[in-house]
N, C-alpha and C. Protein backbone atom coordinates (compact mmCIF):
# COMPACT_ATOMS: atom_id res chain seq x y z
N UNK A 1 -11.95 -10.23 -16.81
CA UNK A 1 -11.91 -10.77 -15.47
C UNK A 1 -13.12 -10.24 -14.69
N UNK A 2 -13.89 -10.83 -14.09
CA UNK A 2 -15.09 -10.93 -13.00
C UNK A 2 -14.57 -10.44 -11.94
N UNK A 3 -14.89 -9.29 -11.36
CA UNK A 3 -14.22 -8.95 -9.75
C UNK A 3 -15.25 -9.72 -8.82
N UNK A 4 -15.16 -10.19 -8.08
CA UNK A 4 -16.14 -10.68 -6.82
C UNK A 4 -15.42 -10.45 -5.20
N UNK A 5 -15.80 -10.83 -4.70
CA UNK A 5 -15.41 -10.27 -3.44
C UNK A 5 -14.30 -11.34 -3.03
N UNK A 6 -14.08 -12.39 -3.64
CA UNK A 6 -13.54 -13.60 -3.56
C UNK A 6 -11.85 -13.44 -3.89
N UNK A 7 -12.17 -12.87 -5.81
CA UNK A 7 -10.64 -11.82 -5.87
C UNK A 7 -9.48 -11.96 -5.41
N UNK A 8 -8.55 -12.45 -5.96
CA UNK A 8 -7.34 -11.84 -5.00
C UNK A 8 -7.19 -10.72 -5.94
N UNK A 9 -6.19 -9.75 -4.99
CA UNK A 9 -5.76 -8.63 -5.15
C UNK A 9 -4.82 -8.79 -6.18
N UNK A 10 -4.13 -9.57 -6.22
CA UNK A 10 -2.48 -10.18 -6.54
C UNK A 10 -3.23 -10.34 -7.90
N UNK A 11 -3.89 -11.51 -8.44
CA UNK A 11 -4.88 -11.25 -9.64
C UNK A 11 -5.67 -9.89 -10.37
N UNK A 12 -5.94 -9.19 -9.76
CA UNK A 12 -5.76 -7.79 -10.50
C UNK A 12 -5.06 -7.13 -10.86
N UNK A 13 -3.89 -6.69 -10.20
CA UNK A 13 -2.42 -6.46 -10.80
C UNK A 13 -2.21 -7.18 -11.59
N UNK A 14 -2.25 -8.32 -11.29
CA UNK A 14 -0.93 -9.23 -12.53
C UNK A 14 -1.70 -9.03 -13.51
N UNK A 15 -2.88 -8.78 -13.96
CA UNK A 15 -3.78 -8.93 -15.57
C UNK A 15 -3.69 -7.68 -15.46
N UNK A 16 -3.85 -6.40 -14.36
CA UNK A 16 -4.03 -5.02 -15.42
C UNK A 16 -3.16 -4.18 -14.32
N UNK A 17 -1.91 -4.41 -14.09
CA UNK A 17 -1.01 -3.76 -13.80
C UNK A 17 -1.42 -3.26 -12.10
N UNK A 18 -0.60 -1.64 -11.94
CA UNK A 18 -0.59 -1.03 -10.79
C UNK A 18 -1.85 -0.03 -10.38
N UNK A 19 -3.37 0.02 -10.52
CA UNK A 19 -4.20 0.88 -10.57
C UNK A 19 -4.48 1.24 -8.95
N UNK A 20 -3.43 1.83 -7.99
CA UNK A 20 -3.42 2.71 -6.72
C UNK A 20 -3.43 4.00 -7.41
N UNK A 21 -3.31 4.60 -8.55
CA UNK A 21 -2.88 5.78 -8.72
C UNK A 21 -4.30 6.36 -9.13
N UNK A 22 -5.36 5.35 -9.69
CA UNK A 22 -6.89 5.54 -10.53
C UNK A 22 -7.67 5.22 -9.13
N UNK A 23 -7.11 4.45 -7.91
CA UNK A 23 -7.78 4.24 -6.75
C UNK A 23 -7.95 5.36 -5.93
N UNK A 24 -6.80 5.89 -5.61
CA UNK A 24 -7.05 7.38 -5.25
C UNK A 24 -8.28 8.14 -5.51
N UNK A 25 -8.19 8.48 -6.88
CA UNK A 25 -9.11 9.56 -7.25
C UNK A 25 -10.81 9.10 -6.88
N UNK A 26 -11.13 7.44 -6.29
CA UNK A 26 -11.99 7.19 -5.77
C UNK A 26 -12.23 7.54 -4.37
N UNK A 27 -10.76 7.85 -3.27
CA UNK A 27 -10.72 7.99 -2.47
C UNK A 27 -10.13 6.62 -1.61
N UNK A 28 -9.33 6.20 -1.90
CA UNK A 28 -8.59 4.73 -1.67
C UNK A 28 -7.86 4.77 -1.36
N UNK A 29 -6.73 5.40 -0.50
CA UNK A 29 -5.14 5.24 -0.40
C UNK A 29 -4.62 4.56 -1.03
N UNK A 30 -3.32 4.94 -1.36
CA UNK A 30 -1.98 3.68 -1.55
C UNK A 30 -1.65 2.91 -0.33
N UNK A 31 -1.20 1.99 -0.37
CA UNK A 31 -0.48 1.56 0.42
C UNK A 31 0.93 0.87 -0.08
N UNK A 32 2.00 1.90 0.89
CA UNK A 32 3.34 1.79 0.49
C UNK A 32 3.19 1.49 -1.06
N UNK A 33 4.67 0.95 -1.26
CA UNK A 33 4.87 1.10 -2.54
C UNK A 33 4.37 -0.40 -3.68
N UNK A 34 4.92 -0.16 -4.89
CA UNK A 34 4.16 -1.41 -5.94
C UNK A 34 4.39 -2.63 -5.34
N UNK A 35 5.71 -2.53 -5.32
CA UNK A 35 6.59 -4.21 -4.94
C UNK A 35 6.18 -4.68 -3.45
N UNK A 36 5.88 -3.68 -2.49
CA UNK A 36 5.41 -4.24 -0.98
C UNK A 36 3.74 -4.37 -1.61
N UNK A 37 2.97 -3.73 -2.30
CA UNK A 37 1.51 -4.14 -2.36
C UNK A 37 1.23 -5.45 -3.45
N UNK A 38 2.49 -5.88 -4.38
CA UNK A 38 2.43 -6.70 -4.99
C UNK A 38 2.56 -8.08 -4.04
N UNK A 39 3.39 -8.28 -2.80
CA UNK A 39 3.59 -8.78 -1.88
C UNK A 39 2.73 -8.94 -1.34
N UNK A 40 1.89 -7.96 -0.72
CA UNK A 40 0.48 -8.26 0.47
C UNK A 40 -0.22 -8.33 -0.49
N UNK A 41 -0.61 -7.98 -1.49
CA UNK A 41 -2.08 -8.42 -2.15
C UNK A 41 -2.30 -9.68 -2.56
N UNK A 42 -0.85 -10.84 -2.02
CA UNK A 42 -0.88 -12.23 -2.59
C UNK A 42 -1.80 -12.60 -1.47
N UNK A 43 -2.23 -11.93 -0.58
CA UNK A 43 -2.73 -12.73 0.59
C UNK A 43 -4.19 -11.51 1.19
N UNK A 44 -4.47 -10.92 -0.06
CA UNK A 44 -5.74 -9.96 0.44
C UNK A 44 -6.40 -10.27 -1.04
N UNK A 45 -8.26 -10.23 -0.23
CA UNK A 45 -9.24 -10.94 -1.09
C UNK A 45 -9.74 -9.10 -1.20
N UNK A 46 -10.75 -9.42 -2.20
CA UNK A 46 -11.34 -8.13 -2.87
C UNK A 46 -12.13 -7.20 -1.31
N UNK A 47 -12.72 -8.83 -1.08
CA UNK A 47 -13.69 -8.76 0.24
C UNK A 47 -13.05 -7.67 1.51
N UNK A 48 -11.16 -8.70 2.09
CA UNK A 48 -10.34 -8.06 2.88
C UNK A 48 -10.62 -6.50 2.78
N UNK A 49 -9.90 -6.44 1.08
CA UNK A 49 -9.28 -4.51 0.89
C UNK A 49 -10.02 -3.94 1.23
N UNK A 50 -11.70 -4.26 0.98
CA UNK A 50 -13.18 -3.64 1.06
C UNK A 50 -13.11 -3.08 2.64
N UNK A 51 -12.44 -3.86 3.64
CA UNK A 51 -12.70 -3.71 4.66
C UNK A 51 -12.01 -2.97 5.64
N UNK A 52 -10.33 -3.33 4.98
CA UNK A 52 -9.07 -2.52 5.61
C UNK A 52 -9.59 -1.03 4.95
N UNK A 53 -9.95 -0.81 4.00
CA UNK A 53 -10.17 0.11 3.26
C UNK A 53 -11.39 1.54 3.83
N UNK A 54 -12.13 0.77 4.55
CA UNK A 54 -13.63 0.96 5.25
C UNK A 54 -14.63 1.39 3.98
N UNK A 55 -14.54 0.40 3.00
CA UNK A 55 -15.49 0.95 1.75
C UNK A 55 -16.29 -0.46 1.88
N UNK A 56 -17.69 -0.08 1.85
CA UNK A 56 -18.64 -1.30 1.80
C UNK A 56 -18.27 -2.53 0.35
N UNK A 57 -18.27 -3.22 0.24
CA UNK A 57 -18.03 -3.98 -0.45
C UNK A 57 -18.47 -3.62 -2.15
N UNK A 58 -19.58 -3.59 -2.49
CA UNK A 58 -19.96 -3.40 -3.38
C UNK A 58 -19.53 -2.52 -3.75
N UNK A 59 -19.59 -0.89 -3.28
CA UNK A 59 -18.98 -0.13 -3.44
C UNK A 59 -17.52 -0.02 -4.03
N UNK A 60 -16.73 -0.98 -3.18
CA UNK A 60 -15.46 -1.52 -3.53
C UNK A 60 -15.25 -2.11 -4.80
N UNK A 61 -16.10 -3.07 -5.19
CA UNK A 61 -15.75 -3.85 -6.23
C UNK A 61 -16.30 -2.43 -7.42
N UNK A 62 -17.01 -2.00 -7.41
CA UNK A 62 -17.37 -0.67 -8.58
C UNK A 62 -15.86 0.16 -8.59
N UNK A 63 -15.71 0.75 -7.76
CA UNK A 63 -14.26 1.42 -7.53
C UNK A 63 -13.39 1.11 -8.69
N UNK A 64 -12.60 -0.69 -8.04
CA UNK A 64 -12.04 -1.49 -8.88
C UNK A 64 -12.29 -1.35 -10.80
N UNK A 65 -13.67 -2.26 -10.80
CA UNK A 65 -14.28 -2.12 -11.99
C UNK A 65 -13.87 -0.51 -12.45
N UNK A 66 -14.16 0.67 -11.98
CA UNK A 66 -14.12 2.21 -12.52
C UNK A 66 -12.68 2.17 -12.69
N UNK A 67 -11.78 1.63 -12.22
CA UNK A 67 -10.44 1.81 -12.16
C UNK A 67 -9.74 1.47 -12.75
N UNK A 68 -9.93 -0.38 -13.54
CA UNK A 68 -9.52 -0.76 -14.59
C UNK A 68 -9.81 -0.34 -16.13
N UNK A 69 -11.39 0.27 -15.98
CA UNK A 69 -12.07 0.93 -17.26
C UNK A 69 -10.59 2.35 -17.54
N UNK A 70 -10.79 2.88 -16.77
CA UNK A 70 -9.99 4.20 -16.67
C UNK A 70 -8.46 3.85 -17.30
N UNK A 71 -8.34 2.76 -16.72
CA UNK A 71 -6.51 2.57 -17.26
C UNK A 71 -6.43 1.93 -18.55
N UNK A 72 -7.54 0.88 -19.02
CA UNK A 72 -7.66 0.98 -20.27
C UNK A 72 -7.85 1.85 -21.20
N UNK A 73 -8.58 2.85 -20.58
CA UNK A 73 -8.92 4.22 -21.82
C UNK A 73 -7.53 5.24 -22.41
């Protein structure tokens, strides 16, 4: 999967699960729990999180990318 800023959130989970726990260690909060972020991320773009988040975009999408590498390993 291609991250772009376009992304839904909801599309990253559903192909590689719950990665708030590999987001952290970037410096990312959780927000609340799986089932409420499985809920709002149907309606937040890569672009959005980048922003609620205050991480520049690009930055953001590397994060992501570092985060799915990590949970595959």
């Amino acid at each position: 999967m291609k991250i772009t800023k376009k992304t839904m959130v909801s599309e990253i989970l559903k192909e590689h699960g719950d990665i708030a726990g590999i987001m952290e260690i970037f410096g990312v909060k959780r927000v609340g729990g799986y089932g409420f972020r499985k809920l709002i991320t149907r309606f937040i773009s890569v672009r959005t999180a980048a922003f609620v988040h205050r991480v520049k975009l690009k930055e953001f999408i590397g994060m992501v990318e570092n985060a799915i590498a990590k949970k595959n390993n």
